[in-house]
Protein backbone atom coordinates (compact mmCIF):
# COMPACT_ATOMS: atom_id res chain seq x y z
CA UNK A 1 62.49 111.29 200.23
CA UNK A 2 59.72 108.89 200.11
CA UNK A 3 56.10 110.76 199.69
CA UNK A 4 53.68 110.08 202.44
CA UNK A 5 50.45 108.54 200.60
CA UNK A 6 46.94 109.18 201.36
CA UNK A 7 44.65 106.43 202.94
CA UNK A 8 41.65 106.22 200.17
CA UNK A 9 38.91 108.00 201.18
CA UNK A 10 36.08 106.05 203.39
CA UNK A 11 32.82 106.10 204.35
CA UNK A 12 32.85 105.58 207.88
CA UNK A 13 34.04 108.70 209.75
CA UNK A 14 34.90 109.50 213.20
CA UNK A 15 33.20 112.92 214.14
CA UNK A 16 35.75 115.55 216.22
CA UNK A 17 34.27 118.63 218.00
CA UNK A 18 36.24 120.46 220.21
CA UNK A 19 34.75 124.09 222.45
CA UNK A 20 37.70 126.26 221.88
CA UNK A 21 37.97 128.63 224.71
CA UNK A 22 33.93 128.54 225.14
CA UNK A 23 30.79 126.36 226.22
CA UNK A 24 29.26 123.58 223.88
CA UNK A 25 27.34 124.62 221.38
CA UNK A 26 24.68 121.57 220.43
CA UNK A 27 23.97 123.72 217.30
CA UNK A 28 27.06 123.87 215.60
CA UNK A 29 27.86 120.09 216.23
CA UNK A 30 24.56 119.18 214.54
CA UNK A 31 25.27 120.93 211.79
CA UNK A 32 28.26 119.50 211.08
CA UNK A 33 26.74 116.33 211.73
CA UNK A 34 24.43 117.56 208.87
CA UNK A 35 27.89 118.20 206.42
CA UNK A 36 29.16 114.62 207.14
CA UNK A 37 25.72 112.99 206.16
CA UNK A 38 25.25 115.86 202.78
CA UNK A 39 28.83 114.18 202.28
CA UNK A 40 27.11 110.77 201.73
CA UNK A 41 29.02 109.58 205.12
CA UNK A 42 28.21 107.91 207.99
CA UNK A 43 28.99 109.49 211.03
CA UNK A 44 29.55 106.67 213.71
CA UNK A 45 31.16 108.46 216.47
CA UNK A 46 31.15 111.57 217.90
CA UNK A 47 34.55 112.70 220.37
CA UNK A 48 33.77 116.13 222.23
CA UNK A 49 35.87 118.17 224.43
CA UNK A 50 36.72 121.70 225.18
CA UNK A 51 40.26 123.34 225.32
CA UNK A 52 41.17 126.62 226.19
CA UNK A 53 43.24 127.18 222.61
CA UNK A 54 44.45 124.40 220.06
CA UNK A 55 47.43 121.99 220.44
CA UNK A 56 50.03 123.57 218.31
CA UNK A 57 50.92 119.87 216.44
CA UNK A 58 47.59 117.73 216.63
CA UNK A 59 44.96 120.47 217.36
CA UNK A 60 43.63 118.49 219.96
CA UNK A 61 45.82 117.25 222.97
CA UNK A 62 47.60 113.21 223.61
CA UNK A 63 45.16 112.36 225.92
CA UNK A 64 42.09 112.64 222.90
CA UNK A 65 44.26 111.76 220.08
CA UNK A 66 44.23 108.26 221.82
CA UNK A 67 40.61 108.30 222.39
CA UNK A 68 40.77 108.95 218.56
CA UNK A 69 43.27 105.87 217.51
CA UNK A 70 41.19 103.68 220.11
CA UNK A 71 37.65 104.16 218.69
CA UNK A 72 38.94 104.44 215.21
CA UNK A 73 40.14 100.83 215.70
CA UNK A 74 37.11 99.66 217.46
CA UNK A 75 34.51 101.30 214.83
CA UNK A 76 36.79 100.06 211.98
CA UNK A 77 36.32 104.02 210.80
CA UNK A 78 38.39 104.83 207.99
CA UNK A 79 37.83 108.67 207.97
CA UNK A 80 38.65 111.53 210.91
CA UNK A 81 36.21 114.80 210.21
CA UNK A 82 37.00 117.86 212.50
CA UNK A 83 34.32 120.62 212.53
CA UNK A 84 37.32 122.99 212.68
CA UNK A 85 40.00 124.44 210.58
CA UNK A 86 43.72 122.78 210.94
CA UNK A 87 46.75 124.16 209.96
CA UNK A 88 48.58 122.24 206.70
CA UNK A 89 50.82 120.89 209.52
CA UNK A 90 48.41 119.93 211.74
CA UNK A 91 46.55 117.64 209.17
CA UNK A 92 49.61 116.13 208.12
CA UNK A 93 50.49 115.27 211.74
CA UNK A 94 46.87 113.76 212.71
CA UNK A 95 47.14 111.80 209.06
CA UNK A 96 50.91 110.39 210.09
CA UNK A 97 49.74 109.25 213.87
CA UNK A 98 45.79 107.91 212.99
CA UNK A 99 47.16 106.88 209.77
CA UNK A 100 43.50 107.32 207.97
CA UNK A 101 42.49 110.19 205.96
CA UNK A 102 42.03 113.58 207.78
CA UNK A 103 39.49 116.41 206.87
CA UNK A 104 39.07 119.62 208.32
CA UNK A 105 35.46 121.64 207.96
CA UNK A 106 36.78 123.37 204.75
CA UNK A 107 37.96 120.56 203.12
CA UNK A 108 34.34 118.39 203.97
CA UNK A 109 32.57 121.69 202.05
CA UNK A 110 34.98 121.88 199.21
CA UNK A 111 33.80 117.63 198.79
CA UNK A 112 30.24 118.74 198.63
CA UNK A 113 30.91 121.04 196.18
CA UNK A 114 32.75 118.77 194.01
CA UNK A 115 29.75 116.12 194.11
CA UNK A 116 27.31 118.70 193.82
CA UNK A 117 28.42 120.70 191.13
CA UNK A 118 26.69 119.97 187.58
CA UNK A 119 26.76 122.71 184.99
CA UNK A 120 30.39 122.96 183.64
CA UNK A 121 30.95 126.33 185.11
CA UNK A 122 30.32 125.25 188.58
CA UNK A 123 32.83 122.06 187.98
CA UNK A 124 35.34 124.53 187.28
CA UNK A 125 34.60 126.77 190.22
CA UNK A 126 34.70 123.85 192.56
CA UNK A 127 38.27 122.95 190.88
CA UNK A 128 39.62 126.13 191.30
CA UNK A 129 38.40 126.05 194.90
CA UNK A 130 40.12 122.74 195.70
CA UNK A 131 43.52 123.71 194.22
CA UNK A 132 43.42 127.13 195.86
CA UNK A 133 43.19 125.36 199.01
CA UNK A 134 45.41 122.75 198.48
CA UNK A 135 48.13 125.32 196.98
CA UNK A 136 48.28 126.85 200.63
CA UNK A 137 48.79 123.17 201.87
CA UNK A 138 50.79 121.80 199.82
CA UNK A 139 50.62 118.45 201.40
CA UNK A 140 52.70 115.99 200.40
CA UNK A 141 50.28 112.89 200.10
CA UNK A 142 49.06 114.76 196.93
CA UNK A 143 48.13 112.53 193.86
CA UNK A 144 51.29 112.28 191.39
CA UNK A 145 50.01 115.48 189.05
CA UNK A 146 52.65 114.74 186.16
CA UNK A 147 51.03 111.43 186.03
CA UNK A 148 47.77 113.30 184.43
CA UNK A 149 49.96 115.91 182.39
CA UNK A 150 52.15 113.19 180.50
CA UNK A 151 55.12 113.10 183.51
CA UNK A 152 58.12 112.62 180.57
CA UNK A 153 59.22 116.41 179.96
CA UNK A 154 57.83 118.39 182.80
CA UNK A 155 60.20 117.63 185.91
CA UNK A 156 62.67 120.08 185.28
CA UNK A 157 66.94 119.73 186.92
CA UNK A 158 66.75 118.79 190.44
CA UNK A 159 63.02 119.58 190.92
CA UNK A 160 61.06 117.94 193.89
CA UNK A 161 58.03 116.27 193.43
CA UNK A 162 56.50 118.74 195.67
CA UNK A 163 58.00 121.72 193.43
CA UNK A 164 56.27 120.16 190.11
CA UNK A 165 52.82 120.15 192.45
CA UNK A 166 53.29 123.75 193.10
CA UNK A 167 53.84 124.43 189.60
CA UNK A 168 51.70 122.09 188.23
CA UNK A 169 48.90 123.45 190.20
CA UNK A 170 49.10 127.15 189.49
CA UNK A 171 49.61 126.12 185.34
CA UNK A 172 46.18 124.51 185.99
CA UNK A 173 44.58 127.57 188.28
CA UNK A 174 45.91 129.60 185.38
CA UNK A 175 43.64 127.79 182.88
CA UNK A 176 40.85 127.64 184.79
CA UNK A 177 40.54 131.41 185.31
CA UNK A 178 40.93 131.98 182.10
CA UNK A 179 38.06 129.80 181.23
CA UNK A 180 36.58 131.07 184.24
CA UNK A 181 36.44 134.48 182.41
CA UNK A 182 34.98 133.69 178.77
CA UNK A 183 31.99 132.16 181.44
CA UNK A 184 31.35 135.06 183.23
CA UNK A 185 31.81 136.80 179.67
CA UNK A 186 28.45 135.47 178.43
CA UNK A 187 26.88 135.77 182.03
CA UNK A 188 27.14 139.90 181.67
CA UNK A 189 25.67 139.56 177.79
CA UNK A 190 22.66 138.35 179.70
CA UNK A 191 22.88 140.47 182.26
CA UNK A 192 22.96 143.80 180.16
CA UNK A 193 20.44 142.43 177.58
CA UNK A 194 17.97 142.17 180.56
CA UNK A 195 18.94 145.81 181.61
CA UNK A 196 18.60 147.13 178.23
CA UNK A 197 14.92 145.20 178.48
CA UNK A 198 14.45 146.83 182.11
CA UNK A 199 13.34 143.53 183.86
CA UNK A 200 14.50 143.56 187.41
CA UNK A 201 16.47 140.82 189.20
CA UNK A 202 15.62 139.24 192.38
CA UNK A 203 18.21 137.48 193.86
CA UNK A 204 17.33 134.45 196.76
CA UNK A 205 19.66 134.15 199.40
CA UNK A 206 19.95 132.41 202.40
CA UNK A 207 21.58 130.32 204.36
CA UNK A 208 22.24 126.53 203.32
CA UNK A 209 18.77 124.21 203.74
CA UNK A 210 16.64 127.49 204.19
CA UNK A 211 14.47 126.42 201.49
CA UNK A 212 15.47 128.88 198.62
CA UNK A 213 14.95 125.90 196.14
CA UNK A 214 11.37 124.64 196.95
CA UNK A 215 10.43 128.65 197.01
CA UNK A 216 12.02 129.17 194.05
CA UNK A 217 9.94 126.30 193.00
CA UNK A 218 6.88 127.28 193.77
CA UNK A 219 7.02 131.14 192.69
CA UNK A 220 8.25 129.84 189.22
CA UNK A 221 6.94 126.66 188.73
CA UNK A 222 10.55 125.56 188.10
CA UNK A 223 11.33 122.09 188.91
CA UNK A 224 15.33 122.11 190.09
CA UNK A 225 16.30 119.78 192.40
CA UNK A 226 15.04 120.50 196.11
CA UNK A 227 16.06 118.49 199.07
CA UNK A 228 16.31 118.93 202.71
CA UNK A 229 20.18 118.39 202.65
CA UNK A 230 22.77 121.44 203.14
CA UNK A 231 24.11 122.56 199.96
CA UNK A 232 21.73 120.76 197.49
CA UNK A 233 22.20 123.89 195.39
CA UNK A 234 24.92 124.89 193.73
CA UNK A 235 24.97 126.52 189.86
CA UNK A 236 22.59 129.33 189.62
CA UNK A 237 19.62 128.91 188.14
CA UNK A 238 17.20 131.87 186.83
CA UNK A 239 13.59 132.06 185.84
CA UNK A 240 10.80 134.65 184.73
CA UNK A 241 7.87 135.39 186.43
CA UNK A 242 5.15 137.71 185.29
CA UNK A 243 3.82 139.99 188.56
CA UNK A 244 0.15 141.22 188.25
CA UNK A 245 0.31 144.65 187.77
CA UNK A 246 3.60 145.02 187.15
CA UNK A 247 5.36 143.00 184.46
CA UNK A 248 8.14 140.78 184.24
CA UNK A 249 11.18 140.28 186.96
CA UNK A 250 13.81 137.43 186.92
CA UNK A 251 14.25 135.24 190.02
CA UNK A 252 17.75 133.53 190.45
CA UNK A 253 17.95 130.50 192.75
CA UNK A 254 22.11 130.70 194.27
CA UNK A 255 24.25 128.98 196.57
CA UNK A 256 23.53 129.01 200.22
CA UNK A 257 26.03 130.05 202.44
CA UNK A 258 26.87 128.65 205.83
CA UNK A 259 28.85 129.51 208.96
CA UNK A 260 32.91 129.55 208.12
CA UNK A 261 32.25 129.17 204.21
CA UNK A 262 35.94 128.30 203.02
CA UNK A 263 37.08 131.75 201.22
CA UNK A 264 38.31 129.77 198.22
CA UNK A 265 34.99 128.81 197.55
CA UNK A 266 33.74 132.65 197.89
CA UNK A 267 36.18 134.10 195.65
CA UNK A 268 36.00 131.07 193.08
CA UNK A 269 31.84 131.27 193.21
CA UNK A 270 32.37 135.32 192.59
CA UNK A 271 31.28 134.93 189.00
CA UNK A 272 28.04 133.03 190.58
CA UNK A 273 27.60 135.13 193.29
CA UNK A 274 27.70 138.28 190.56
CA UNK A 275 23.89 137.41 190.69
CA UNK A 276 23.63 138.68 193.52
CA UNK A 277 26.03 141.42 193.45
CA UNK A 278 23.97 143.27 190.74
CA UNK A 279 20.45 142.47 191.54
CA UNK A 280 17.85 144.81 192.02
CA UNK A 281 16.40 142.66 195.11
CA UNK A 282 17.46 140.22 197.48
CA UNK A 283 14.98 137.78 199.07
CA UNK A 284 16.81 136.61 202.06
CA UNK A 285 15.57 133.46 202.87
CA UNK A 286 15.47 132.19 206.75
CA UNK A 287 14.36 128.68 208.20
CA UNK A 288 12.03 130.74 210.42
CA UNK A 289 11.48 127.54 212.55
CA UNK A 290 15.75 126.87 212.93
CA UNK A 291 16.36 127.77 216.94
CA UNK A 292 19.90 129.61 215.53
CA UNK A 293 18.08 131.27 212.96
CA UNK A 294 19.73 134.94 214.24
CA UNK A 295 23.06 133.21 213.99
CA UNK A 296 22.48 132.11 210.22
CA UNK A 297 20.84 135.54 209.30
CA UNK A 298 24.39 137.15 210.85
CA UNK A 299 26.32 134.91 208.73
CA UNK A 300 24.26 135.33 205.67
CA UNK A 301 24.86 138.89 206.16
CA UNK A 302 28.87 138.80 206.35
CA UNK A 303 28.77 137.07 203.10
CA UNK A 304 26.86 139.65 201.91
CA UNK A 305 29.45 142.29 202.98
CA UNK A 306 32.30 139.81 201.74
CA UNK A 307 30.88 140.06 197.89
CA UNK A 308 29.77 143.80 198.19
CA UNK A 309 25.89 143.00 197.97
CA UNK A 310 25.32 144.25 201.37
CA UNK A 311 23.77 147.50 200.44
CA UNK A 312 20.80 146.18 198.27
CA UNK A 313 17.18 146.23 198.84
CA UNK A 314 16.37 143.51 200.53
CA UNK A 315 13.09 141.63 202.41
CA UNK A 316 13.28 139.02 205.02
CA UNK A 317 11.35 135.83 204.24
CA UNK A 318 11.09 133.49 206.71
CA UNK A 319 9.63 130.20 205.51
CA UNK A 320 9.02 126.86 207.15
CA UNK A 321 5.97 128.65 209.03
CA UNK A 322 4.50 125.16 208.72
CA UNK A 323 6.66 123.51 211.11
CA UNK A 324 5.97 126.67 214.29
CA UNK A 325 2.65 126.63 215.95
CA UNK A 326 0.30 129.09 215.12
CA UNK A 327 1.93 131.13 213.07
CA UNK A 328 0.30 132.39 209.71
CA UNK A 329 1.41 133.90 206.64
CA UNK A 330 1.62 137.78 206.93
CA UNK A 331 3.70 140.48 205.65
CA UNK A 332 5.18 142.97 207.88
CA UNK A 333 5.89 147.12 207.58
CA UNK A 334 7.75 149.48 209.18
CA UNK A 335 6.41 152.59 210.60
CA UNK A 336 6.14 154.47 207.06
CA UNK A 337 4.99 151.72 205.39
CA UNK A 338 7.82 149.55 203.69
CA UNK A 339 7.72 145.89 203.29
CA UNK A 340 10.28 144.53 205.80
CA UNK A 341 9.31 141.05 206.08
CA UNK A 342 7.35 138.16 204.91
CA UNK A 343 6.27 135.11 206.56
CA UNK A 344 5.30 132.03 204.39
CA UNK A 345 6.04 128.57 203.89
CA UNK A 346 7.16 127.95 200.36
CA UNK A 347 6.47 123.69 201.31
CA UNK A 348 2.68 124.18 201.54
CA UNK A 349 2.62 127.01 199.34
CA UNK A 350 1.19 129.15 202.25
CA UNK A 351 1.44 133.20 201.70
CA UNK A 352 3.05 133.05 197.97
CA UNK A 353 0.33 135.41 197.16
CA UNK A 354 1.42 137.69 199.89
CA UNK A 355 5.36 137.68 198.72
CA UNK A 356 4.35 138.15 194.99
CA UNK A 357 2.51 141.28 196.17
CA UNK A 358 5.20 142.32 198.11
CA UNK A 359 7.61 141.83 195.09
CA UNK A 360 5.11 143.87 193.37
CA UNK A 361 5.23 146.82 195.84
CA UNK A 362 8.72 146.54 196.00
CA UNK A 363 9.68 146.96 192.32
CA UNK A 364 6.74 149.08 191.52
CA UNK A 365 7.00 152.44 189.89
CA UNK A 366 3.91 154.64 189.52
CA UNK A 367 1.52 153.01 187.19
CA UNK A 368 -1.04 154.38 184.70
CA UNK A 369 -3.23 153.73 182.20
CA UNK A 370 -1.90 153.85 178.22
CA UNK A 371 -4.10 154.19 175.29
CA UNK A 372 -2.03 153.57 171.86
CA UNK A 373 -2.28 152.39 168.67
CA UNK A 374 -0.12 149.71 166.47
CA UNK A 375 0.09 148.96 163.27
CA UNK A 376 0.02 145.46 162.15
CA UNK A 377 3.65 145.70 161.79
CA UNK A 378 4.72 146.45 165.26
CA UNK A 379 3.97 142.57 166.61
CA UNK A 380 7.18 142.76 168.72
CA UNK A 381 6.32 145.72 170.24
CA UNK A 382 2.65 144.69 171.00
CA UNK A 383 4.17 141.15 172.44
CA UNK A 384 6.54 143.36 174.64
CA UNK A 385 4.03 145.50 175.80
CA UNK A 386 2.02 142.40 176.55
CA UNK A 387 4.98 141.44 178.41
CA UNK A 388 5.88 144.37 180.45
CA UNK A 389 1.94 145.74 181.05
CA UNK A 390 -1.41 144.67 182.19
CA UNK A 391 -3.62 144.37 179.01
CA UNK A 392 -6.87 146.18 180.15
CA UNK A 393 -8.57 145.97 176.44
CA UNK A 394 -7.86 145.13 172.56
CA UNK A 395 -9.63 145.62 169.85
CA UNK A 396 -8.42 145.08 165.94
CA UNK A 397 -9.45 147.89 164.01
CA UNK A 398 -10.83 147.28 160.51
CA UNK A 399 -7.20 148.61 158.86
CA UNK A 400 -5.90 145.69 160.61
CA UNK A 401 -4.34 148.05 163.03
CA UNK A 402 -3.93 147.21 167.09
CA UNK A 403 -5.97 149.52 169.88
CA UNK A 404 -4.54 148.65 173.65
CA UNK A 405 -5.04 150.03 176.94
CA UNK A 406 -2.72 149.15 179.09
CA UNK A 407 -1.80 149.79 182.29
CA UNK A 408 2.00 150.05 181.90
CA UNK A 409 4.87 151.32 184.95
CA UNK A 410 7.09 153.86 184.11
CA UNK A 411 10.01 151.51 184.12
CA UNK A 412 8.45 150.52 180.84
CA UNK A 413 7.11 153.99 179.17
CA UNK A 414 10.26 154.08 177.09
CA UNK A 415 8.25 151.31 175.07
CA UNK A 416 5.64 153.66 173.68
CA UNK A 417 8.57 156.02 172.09
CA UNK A 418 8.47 153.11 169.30
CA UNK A 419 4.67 154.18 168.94
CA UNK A 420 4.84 156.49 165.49
């Protein structure tokens, strides 16, 4: 049987948005709208409606399909984008009948992934995303896979081009996981050499465009690529930052997450995600001036419970207070005292002081003030303490030997049992 081939992908996209059993939500079309343009497509129509469930063949019903077909042919649009999930079946029906190429929400993501993605783990992540998904799909307008592999050899007696897809793909998901693995290998050696060092991990999380970049920008001085476009980060990236009074912490910039993140990309980001999973802090991040800011902070938080990070420490930090009227930068306590939330805006670099002191607070143990004494041959541990302590005073004795006060946490008085 003759394989149904895909219409090349276009830049001109008819927008679908269907209510599914409730009212319109301006909010969730938007943001869509948002996806399409992060996609680097233009979004030239719009087709709303409501149902009270989904047509079991197109998803929506004759009537709209037509309205579909008719302004796809006056728009000359090339692309059909539903803000919904469709069923394998229901994607290869709509592709058949519009004959353009069909994506469903999950399948938009998954494309921003694959553009964004830059360090070679997150290429692979974003593969074994895409063939996850498309191994539940199977559809049959599929590139010719043997093609890449060599073709001569591979079809085995009577096999389908569909059946050397299937196996095709899961050789390659194989692969990837394995390399997948020998990635996240050397992301625990870092991850237990900074526990052996005791320097804490804060985690920034958020949901997609919240600003976890530019704050991670402006706490570290960092300069990774910011942008006010969903999704503009995507591989991890982690920094130091020395706290007065305290000592070091790391700070690691992650994905954001949005509302129906594609599960294939949760379980294939796991080993980026793992940031997050075992840090000592999360900063989650919230566009404080975003009218479905509650919504985001709920899906932020199901995430969250998806990878097992729920039960962390965490503060609220909602930024953008540039862009609300009247509103300055302030931290906020509970009734005994603990740092719940702070308010900044990591744009203008308004209340950075306040969240470093909150970080402070947060990961403080009791601190005290050290006397000791170093020889001349203990420069790594006098660096360290450097490092992990406020210097108060240091004066070189005439044997060449080092006198320090310090004021030093206890997280870090396992440093001074190198002291002879």
């Amino acid at each position: 049987m003759e394989l149904f081939e895909r219409p090349a992908f276009g830049e001109r996209a008819v927008v679908v948005h269907l209510s599914i059993n409730h009212s319109f939500e301006q909010e969730a079309l938007d943001e869509f709208v948002q996806l399409v343009e992060s996609a680097g497509v233009e979004a030239v129509t719009t087709i709303t409606g409501s149902r009270k469930s989904p047509d079991a063949r197109f998803f929506i019903g004759k009537g709209k399909l037509e309205e579909v077909l008719g302004v796809l042919k006056a728009e000359c649009a090339d692309v059909v984008l539903f803000n919904h999930i469709l069923s394998p079946s229901q994607q290869r029906n709509l592709e058949k009948e519009l004959e353009v190429r069909v994506l469903d929400r999950s399948s938009l993501i998954l494309d921003i992934f694959a553009q964004r993605a830059q360090s070679f783990e997150g290429k692979l992540q974003v593969e074994l995303a895409q063939l996850q998904h498309l191994s539940t799909r199977l559809i049959r307008g599929w590139t010719h896979l043997e093609r890449q592999k060599g073709g001569i050899g591979l079809r085995g007696p009577g096999e389908t081009q569909l059946e050397t897809d299937r196996r095709l793909i899961a050789q390659r998901i194989r692969q990837i996981k394995a390399r997948l693995v020998k990635v996240s290998k050397q992301r625990d050696q870092g991850r237990r050499s900074r526990k052996r060092a005791d320097v804490p991990t804060v985690s920034l999380v958020g949901y997609t465009n919240a600003g976890k970049s530019t704050l991670f920008n402006a706490l570290t001085q960092a300069n990774i690529y910011a942008a006010d476009q969903l999704f503009a980060t995507l591989d991890p990236t982690l920094r130091q930052v020395k706290l007065p009074d305290y000592g070091e912490l790391v700070i690691a910039d992650t994905v954001g997450f949005i509302q129906d993140l594609p599960h294939e990309l949760v379980v294939a980001f796991r080993s980026t995600l793992q940031e997050t999973i075992e840090a000592d802090l999360l900063l989650h991040v919230v566009d404080a001036s975003s009218s479905n800011r509650n919504e985001q902070i709920h899906e932020v938080n199901k995430v969250l419970r998806a990878i097992g990070a729920d039960k962390i420490p965490h503060i609220m930090v909602y930024n953008k207070i540039d862009l609300l009227p009247s509103v300055e930068p302030r931290i906020v306590k509970d009734a005994v005292g603990e740092i719940q939330a702070v308010w900044l805006s990591a744009e203008k670099k308004l209340g950075l002081a306040e969240l470093l002191s909150s970080l402070a607070t947060s990961c403080h143990q009791e601190t005290s003030k050290r006397w000791v004494t170093l020889k001349s041959s203990q420069g790594k541990l006098r660096a360290e303490l450097f490092s992990a302590g406020e210097v108060v005073s240091e004066v070189i004795q005439e044997n060449g030997d080092f006198k320090i006060v310090v004021n030093l946490s206890d997280r870090y008085a396992h440093l001074l049992d190198e002291v002879q």
